[in-house]
C-alpha atoms as a PDB file:
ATOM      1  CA  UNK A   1       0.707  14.320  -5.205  1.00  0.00           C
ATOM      2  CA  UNK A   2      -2.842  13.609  -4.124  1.00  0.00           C
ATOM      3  CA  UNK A   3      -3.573  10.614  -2.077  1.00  0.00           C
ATOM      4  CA  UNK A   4      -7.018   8.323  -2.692  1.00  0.00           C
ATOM      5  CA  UNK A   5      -8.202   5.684  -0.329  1.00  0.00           C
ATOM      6  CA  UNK A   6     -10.959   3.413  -1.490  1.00  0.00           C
ATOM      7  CA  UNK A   7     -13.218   1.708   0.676  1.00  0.00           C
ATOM      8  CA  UNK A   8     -11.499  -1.035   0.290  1.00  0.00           C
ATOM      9  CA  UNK A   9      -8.678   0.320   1.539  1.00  0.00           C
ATOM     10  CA  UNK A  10     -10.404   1.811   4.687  1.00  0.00           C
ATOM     11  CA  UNK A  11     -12.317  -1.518   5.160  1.00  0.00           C
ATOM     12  CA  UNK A  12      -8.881  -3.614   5.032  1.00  0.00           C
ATOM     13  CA  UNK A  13      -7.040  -1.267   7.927  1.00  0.00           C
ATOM     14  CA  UNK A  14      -9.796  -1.135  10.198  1.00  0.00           C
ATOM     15  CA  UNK A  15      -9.936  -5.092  10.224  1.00  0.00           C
ATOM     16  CA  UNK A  16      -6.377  -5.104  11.657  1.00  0.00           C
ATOM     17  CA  UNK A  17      -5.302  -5.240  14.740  1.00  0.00           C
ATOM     18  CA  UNK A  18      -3.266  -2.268  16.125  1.00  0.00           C
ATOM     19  CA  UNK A  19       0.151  -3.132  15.827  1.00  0.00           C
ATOM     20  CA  UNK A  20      -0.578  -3.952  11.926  1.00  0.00           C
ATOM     21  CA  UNK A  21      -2.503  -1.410  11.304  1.00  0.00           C
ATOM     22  CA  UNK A  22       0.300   1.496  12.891  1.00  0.00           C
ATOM     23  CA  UNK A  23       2.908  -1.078  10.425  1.00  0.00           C
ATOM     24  CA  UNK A  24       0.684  -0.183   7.712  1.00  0.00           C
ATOM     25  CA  UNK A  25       0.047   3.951   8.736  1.00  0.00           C
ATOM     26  CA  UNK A  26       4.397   3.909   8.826  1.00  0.00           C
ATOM     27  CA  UNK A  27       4.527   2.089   5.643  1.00  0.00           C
ATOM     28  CA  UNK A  28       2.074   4.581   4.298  1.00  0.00           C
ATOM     29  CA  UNK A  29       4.494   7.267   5.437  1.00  0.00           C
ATOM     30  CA  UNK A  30       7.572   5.966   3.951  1.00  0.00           C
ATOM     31  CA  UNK A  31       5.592   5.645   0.769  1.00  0.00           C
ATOM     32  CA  UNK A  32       4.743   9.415   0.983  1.00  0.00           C
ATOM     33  CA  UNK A  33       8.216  10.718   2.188  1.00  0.00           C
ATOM     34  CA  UNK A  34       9.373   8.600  -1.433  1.00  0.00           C
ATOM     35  CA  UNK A  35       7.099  10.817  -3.430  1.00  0.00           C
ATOM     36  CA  UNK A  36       7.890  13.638  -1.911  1.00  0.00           C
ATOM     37  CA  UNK A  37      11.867  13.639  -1.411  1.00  0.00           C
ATOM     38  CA  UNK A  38      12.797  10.903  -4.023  1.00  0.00           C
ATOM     39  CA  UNK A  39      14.192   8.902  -1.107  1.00  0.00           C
ATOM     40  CA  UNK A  40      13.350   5.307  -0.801  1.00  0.00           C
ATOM     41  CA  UNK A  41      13.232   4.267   2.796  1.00  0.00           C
ATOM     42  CA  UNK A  42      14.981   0.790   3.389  1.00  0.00           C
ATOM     43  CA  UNK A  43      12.321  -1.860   4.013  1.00  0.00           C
ATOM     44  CA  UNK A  44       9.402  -0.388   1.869  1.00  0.00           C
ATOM     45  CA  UNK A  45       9.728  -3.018  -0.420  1.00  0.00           C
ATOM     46  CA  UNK A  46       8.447  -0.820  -3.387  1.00  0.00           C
ATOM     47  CA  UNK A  47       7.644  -3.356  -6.621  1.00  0.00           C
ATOM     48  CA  UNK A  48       5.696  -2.971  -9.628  1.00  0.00           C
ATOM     49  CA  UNK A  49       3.243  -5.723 -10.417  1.00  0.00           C
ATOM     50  CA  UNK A  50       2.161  -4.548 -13.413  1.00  0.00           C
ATOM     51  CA  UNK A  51       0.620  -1.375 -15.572  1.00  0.00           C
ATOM     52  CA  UNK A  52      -0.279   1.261 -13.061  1.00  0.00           C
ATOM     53  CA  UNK A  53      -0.645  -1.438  -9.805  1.00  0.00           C
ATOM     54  CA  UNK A  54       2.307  -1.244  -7.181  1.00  0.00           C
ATOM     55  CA  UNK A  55       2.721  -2.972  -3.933  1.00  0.00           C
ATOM     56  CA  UNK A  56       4.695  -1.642  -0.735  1.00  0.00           C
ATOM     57  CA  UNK A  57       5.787  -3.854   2.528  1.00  0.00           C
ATOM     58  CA  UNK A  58       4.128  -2.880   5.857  1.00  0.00           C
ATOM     59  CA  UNK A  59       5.655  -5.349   8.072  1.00  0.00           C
ATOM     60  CA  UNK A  60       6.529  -8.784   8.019  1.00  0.00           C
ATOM     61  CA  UNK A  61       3.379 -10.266   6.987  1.00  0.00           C
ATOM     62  CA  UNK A  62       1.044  -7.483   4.966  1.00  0.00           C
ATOM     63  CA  UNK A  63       1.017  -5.475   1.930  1.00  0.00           C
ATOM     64  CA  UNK A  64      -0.430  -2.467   0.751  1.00  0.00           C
ATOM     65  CA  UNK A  65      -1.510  -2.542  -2.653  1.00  0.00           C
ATOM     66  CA  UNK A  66      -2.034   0.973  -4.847  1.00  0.00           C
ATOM     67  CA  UNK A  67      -2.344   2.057  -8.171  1.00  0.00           C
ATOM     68  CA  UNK A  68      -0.334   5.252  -9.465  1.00  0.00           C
ATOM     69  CA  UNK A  69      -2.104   7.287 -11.810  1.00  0.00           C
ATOM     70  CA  UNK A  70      -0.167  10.989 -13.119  1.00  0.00           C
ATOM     71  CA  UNK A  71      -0.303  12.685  -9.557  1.00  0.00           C
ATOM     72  CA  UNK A  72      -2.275  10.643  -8.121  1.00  0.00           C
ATOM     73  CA  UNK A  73      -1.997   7.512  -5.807  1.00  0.00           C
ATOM     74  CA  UNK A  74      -4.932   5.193  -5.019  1.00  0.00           C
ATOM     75  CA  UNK A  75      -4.462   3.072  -2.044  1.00  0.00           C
ATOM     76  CA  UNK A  76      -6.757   0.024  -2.376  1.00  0.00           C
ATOM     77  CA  UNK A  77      -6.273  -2.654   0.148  1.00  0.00           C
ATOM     78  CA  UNK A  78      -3.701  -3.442   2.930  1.00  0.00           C
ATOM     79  CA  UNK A  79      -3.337  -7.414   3.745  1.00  0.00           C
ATOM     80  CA  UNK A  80      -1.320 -10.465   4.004  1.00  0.00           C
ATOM     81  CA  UNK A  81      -0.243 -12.163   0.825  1.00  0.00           C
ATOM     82  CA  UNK A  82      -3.413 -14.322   0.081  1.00  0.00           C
ATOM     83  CA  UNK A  83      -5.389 -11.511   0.486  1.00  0.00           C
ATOM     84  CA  UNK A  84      -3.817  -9.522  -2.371  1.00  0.00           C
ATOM     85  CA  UNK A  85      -3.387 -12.672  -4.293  1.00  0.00           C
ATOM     86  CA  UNK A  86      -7.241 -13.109  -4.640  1.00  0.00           C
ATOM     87  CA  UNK A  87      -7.296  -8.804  -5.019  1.00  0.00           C
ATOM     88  CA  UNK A  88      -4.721  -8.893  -7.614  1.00  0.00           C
ATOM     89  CA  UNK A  89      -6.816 -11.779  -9.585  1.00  0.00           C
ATOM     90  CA  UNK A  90      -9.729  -9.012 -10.528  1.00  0.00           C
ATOM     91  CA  UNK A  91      -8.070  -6.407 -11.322  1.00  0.00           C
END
């Protein structure tokens, strides 16, 4: 599995402060260890939203949003609920 992070991904993290942003590296982790192993962790919160888009937990409050293409998974934003609301609206 190869692993793609848009800018917008990047841009999203680094906004956060640190204890978000580790929730999000950890969520990104689970989200790996599923792909690789078949296991889903308890807590990831893995849901399809619709065609190829896919949406993890990373905490309480945020999200991580990423599209799954063949073998490839394209991270493109971590954020709260609003924030993916308004990202989800354009794609």
């Amino acid at each position: 599995m190869q692993y793609l992070f848009k800018p917008s991904y990047v841009r999203s993290v680094k906004n956060l402060d640190k204890v978000r942003a580790e929730q999000v590296y950890s969520a990104f982790e689970q989200l790996v260890h599923l792909f690789k192993t078949g296991e889903k962790t308890p807590g990831l919160g893995l849901k399809h939203l619709r065609n190829d888009v896919w949406e993890i937990r990373a905490g309480l409050t945020d999200r991580i949003i990423f599209r799954k293409k063949q073998d490839t998974i394209e991270l493109v934003i971590a954020g709260t609920h609003d924030e993916i609301k308004r990202l989800l609206k354009t794609l």
